[in-house]
C-alpha atoms as a PDB file:
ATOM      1  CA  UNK A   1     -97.911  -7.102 405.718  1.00  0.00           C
ATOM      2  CA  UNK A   2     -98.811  -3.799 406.597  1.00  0.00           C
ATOM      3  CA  UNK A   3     -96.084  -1.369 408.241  1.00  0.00           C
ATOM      4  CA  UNK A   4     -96.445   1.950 410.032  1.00  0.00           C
ATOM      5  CA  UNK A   5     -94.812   4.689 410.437  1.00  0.00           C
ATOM      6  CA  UNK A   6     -95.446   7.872 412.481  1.00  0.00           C
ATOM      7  CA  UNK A   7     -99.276   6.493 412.380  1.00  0.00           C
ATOM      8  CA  UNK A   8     -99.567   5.904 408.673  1.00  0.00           C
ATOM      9  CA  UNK A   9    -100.249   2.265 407.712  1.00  0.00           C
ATOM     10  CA  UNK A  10     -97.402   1.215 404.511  1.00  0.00           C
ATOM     11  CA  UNK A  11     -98.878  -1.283 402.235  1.00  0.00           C
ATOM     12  CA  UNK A  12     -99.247  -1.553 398.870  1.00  0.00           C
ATOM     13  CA  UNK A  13    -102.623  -1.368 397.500  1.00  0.00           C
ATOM     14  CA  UNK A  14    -104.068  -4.209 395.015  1.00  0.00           C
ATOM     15  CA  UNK A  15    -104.304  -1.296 392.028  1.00  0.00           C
ATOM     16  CA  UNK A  16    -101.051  -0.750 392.736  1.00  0.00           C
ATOM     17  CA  UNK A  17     -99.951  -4.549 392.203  1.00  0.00           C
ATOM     18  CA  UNK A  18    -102.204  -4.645 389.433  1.00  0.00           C
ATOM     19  CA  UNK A  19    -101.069  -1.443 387.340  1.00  0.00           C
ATOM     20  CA  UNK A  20     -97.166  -2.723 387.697  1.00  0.00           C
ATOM     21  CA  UNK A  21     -98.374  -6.146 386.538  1.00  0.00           C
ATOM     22  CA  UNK A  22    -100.027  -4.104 383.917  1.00  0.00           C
ATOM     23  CA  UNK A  23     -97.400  -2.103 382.847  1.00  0.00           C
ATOM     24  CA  UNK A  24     -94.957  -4.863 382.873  1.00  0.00           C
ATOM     25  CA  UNK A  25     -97.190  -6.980 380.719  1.00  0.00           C
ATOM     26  CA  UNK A  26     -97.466  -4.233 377.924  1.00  0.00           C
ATOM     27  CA  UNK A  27     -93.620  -3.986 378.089  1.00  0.00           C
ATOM     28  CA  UNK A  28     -92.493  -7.389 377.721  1.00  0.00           C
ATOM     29  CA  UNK A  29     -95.881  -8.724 375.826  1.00  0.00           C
ATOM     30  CA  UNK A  30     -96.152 -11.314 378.728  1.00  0.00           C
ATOM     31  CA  UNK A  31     -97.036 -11.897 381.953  1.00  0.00           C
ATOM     32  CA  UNK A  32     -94.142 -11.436 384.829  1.00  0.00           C
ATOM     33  CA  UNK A  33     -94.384 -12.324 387.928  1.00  0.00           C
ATOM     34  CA  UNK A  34     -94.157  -9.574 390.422  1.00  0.00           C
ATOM     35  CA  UNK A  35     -93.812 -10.831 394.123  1.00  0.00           C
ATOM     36  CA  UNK A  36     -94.302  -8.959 397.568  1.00  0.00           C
ATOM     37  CA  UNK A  37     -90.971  -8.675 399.519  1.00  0.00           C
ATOM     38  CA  UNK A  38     -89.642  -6.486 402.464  1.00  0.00           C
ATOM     39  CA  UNK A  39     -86.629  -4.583 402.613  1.00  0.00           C
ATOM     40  CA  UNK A  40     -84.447  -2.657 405.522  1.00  0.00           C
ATOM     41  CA  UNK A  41     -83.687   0.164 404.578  1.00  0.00           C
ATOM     42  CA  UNK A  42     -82.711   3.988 405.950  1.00  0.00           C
ATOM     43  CA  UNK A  43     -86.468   6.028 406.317  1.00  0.00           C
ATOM     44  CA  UNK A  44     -84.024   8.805 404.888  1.00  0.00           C
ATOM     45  CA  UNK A  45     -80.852   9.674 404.130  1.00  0.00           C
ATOM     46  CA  UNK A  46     -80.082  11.032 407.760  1.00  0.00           C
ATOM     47  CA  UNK A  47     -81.524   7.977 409.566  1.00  0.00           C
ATOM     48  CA  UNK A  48     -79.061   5.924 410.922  1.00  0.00           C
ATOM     49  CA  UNK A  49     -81.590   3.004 412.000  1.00  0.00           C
ATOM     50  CA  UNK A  50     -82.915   0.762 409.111  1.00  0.00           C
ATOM     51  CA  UNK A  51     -87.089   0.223 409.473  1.00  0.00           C
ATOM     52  CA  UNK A  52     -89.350  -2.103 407.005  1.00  0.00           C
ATOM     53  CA  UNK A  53     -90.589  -1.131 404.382  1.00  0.00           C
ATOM     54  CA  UNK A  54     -92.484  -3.500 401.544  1.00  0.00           C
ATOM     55  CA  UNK A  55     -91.482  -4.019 398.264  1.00  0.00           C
ATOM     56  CA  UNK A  56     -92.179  -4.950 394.514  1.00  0.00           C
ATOM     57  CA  UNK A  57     -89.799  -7.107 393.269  1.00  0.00           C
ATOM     58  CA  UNK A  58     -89.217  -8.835 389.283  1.00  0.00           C
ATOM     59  CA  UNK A  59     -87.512 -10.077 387.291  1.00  0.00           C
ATOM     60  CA  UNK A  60     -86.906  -9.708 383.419  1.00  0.00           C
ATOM     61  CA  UNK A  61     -84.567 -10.635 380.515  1.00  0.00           C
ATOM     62  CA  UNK A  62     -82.019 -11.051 383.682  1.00  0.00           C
ATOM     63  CA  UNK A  63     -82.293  -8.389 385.546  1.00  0.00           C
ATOM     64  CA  UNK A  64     -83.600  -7.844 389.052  1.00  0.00           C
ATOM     65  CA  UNK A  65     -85.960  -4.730 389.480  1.00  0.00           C
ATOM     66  CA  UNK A  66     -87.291  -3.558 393.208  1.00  0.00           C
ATOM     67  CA  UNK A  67     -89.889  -0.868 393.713  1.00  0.00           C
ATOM     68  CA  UNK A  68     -89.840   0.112 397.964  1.00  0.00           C
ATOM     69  CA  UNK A  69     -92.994   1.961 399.271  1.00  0.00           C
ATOM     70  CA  UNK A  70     -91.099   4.176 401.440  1.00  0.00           C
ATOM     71  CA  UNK A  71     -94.654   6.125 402.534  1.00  0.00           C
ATOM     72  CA  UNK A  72     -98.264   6.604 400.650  1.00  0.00           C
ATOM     73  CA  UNK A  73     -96.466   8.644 398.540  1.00  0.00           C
ATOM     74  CA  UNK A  74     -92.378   7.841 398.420  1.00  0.00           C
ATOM     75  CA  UNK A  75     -91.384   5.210 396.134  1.00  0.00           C
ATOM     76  CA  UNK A  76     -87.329   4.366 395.229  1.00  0.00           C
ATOM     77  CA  UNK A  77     -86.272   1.986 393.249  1.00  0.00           C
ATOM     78  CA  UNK A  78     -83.560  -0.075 391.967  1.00  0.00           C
ATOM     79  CA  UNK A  79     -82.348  -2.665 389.350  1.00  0.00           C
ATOM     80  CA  UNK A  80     -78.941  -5.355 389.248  1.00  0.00           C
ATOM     81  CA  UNK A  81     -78.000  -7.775 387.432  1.00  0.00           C
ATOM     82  CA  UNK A  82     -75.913  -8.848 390.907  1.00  0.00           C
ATOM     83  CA  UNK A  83     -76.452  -7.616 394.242  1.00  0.00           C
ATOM     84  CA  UNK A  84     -72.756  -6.057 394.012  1.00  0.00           C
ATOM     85  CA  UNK A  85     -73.540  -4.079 391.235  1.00  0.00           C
ATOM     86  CA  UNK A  86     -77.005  -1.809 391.833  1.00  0.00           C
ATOM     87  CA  UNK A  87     -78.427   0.965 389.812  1.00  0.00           C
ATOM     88  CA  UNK A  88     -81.368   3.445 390.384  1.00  0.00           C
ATOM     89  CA  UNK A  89     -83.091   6.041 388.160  1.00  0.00           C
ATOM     90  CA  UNK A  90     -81.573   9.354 387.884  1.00  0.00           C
ATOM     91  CA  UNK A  91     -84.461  10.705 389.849  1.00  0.00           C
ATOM     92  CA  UNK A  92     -84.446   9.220 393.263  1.00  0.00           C
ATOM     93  CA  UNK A  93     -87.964   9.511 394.376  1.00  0.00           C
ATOM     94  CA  UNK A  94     -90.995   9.048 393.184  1.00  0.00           C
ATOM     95  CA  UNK A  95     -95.055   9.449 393.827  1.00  0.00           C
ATOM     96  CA  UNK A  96     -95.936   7.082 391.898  1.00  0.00           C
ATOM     97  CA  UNK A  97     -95.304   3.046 391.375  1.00  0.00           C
ATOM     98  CA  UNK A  98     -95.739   3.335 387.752  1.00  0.00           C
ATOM     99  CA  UNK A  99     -93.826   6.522 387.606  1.00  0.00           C
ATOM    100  CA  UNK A 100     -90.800   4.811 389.940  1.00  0.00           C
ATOM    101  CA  UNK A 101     -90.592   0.916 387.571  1.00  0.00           C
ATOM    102  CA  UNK A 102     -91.446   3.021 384.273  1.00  0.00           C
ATOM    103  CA  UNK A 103     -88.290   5.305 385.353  1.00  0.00           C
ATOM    104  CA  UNK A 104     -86.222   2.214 385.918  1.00  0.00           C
ATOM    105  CA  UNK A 105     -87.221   0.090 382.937  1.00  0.00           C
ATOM    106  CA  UNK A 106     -86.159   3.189 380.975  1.00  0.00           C
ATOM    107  CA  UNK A 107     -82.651   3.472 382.942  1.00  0.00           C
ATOM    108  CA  UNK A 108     -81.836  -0.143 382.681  1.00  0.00           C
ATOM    109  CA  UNK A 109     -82.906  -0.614 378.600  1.00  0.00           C
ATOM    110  CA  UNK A 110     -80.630   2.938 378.117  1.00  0.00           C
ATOM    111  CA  UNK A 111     -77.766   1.222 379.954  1.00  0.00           C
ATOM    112  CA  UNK A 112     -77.904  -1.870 377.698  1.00  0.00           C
ATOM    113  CA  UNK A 113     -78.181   0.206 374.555  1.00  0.00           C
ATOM    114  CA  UNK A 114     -74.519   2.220 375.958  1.00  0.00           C
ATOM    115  CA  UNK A 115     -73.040  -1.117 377.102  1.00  0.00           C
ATOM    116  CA  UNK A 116     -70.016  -1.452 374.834  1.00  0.00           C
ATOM    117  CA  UNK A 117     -71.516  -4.514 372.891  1.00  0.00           C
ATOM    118  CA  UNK A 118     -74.612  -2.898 371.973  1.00  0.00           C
ATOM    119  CA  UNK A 119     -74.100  -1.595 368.130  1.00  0.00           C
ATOM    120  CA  UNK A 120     -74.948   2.139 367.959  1.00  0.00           C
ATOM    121  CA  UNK A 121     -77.904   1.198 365.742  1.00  0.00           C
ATOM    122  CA  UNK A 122     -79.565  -0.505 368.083  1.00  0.00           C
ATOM    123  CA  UNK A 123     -82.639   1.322 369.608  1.00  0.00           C
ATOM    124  CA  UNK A 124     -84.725   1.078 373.466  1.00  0.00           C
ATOM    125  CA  UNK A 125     -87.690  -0.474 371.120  1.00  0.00           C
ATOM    126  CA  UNK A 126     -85.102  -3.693 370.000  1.00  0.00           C
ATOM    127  CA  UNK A 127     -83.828  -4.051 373.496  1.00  0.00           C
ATOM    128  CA  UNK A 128     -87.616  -4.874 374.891  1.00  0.00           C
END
Protein backbone atom coordinates (compact mmCIF):
# COMPACT_ATOMS: atom_id res chain seq x y z
CA UNK A 1 0.00 0.00 0.00
CA UNK A 2 1.41 3.16 -0.71
CA UNK A 3 0.36 6.34 1.50
CA UNK A 4 0.87 10.05 0.94
CA UNK A 5 1.36 12.73 2.66
CA UNK A 6 1.71 16.43 1.74
CA UNK A 7 2.56 14.86 -1.92
CA UNK A 8 5.18 12.37 -0.87
CA UNK A 9 4.28 8.73 -1.62
CA UNK A 10 5.05 6.41 2.05
CA UNK A 11 6.05 2.96 1.22
CA UNK A 12 8.61 0.92 2.12
CA UNK A 13 11.07 0.03 -0.43
CA UNK A 14 12.03 -3.82 -1.20
CA UNK A 15 15.91 -2.97 0.11
CA UNK A 16 14.39 -1.83 2.89
CA UNK A 17 12.38 -5.21 3.58
CA UNK A 18 15.31 -6.97 2.55
CA UNK A 19 18.13 -5.28 4.82
CA UNK A 20 15.67 -5.80 8.08
CA UNK A 21 15.23 -9.41 6.95
CA UNK A 22 18.93 -9.24 6.70
CA UNK A 23 19.76 -7.87 9.79
CA UNK A 24 17.35 -9.96 11.64
CA UNK A 25 18.75 -13.09 10.12
CA UNK A 26 22.41 -12.29 11.30
CA UNK A 27 20.92 -11.63 14.79
CA UNK A 28 18.98 -14.59 15.50
CA UNK A 29 21.05 -17.03 12.93
CA UNK A 30 17.60 -17.70 11.23
CA UNK A 31 15.19 -16.56 9.13
CA UNK A 32 12.12 -14.38 10.75
CA UNK A 33 9.40 -13.51 9.24
CA UNK A 34 8.85 -9.84 8.88
CA UNK A 35 5.26 -8.91 7.63
CA UNK A 36 3.81 -5.55 6.13
CA UNK A 37 1.18 -3.96 8.48
CA UNK A 38 -0.44 -0.43 8.89
CA UNK A 39 -0.73 1.53 11.85
CA UNK A 40 -2.79 4.90 13.01
CA UNK A 41 -0.90 6.85 14.45
CA UNK A 42 -0.33 10.89 15.34
CA UNK A 43 1.92 12.45 12.04
CA UNK A 44 3.50 14.26 15.19
CA UNK A 45 3.29 14.89 18.50
CA UNK A 46 0.95 18.03 18.02
CA UNK A 47 -1.46 16.28 15.61
CA UNK A 48 -4.52 15.50 17.07
CA UNK A 49 -5.87 13.38 13.95
CA UNK A 50 -4.33 9.83 13.52
CA UNK A 51 -3.25 9.18 9.49
CA UNK A 52 -1.71 5.70 8.03
CA UNK A 53 1.27 5.01 8.02
CA UNK A 54 2.93 1.33 7.04
CA UNK A 55 4.76 -0.75 9.12
CA UNK A 56 7.39 -3.59 9.77
CA UNK A 57 6.28 -5.85 12.13
CA UNK A 58 8.18 -9.36 13.94
CA UNK A 59 8.37 -11.31 16.08
CA UNK A 60 11.27 -12.99 18.15
CA UNK A 61 12.08 -15.10 21.26
CA UNK A 62 8.46 -13.53 22.34
CA UNK A 63 8.54 -10.32 21.75
CA UNK A 64 6.68 -8.12 19.30
CA UNK A 65 8.90 -5.50 17.40
CA UNK A 66 7.20 -2.66 14.93
CA UNK A 67 9.23 -0.36 12.73
CA UNK A 68 6.50 2.72 11.30
CA UNK A 69 7.70 4.68 8.17
CA UNK A 70 6.47 7.87 9.39
CA UNK A 71 8.04 9.76 5.98
CA UNK A 72 11.13 8.83 3.45
CA UNK A 73 13.09 9.59 6.18
CA UNK A 74 11.17 9.24 9.85
CA UNK A 75 11.14 5.90 11.27
CA UNK A 76 9.81 5.09 15.21
CA UNK A 77 9.66 2.13 16.60
CA UNK A 78 8.50 -0.03 19.29
CA UNK A 79 8.66 -3.49 21.04
CA UNK A 80 6.01 -5.49 23.83
CA UNK A 81 5.76 -8.40 25.05
CA UNK A 82 1.74 -7.27 25.51
CA UNK A 83 0.07 -4.51 23.92
CA UNK A 84 -0.39 -2.97 27.60
CA UNK A 85 3.06 -2.85 28.20
CA UNK A 86 5.14 -0.95 25.11
CA UNK A 87 8.67 0.19 24.95
CA UNK A 88 10.68 2.30 22.38
CA UNK A 89 14.39 3.15 21.99
CA UNK A 90 15.74 5.93 23.94
CA UNK A 91 16.08 7.84 20.73
CA UNK A 92 12.71 8.41 19.26
CA UNK A 93 13.39 8.91 15.65
CA UNK A 94 15.23 7.61 13.26
CA UNK A 95 16.54 7.90 9.36
CA UNK A 96 17.11 4.80 8.96
CA UNK A 97 15.16 1.18 9.19
CA UNK A 98 18.23 -0.53 10.19
CA UNK A 99 19.25 2.25 12.43
CA UNK A 100 15.41 2.33 14.09
CA UNK A 101 15.09 -2.19 14.65
CA UNK A 102 19.03 -2.24 15.40
CA UNK A 103 18.17 0.55 18.19
CA UNK A 104 15.32 -1.56 19.45
CA UNK A 105 16.87 -5.02 19.37
CA UNK A 106 19.56 -3.35 21.51
CA UNK A 107 16.84 -1.74 24.02
CA UNK A 108 14.84 -4.85 24.37
CA UNK A 109 18.11 -7.51 24.87
CA UNK A 110 19.44 -4.56 27.62
CA UNK A 111 16.03 -4.77 29.31
CA UNK A 112 16.18 -8.58 29.62
CA UNK A 113 19.76 -8.53 30.84
CA UNK A 114 18.31 -5.74 33.93
CA UNK A 115 15.13 -7.81 34.40
CA UNK A 116 15.50 -9.01 37.98
CA UNK A 117 15.96 -12.76 36.93
CA UNK A 118 18.71 -12.17 34.66
CA UNK A 119 22.10 -13.07 36.75
CA UNK A 120 24.51 -10.09 36.55
CA UNK A 121 26.86 -12.34 34.55
CA UNK A 122 24.84 -12.69 31.92
CA UNK A 123 25.83 -10.63 28.77
CA UNK A 124 23.59 -8.98 25.37
CA UNK A 125 25.72 -11.81 23.33
CA UNK A 126 23.88 -14.88 25.69
CA UNK A 127 20.55 -13.20 25.48
CA UNK A 128 20.54 -13.51 21.38
Amino acid sequence: MNYRTTNVMIDYSESEIRAVEETLRQRYREDVDVHLADCEVQSDSNAEELVERPALFWQAQGCNFIVIKMDNERFEGRYFHSPSEQFGSRQQIYKDVVNCMLALLRDQADKIREAPSVSTETTGANLI
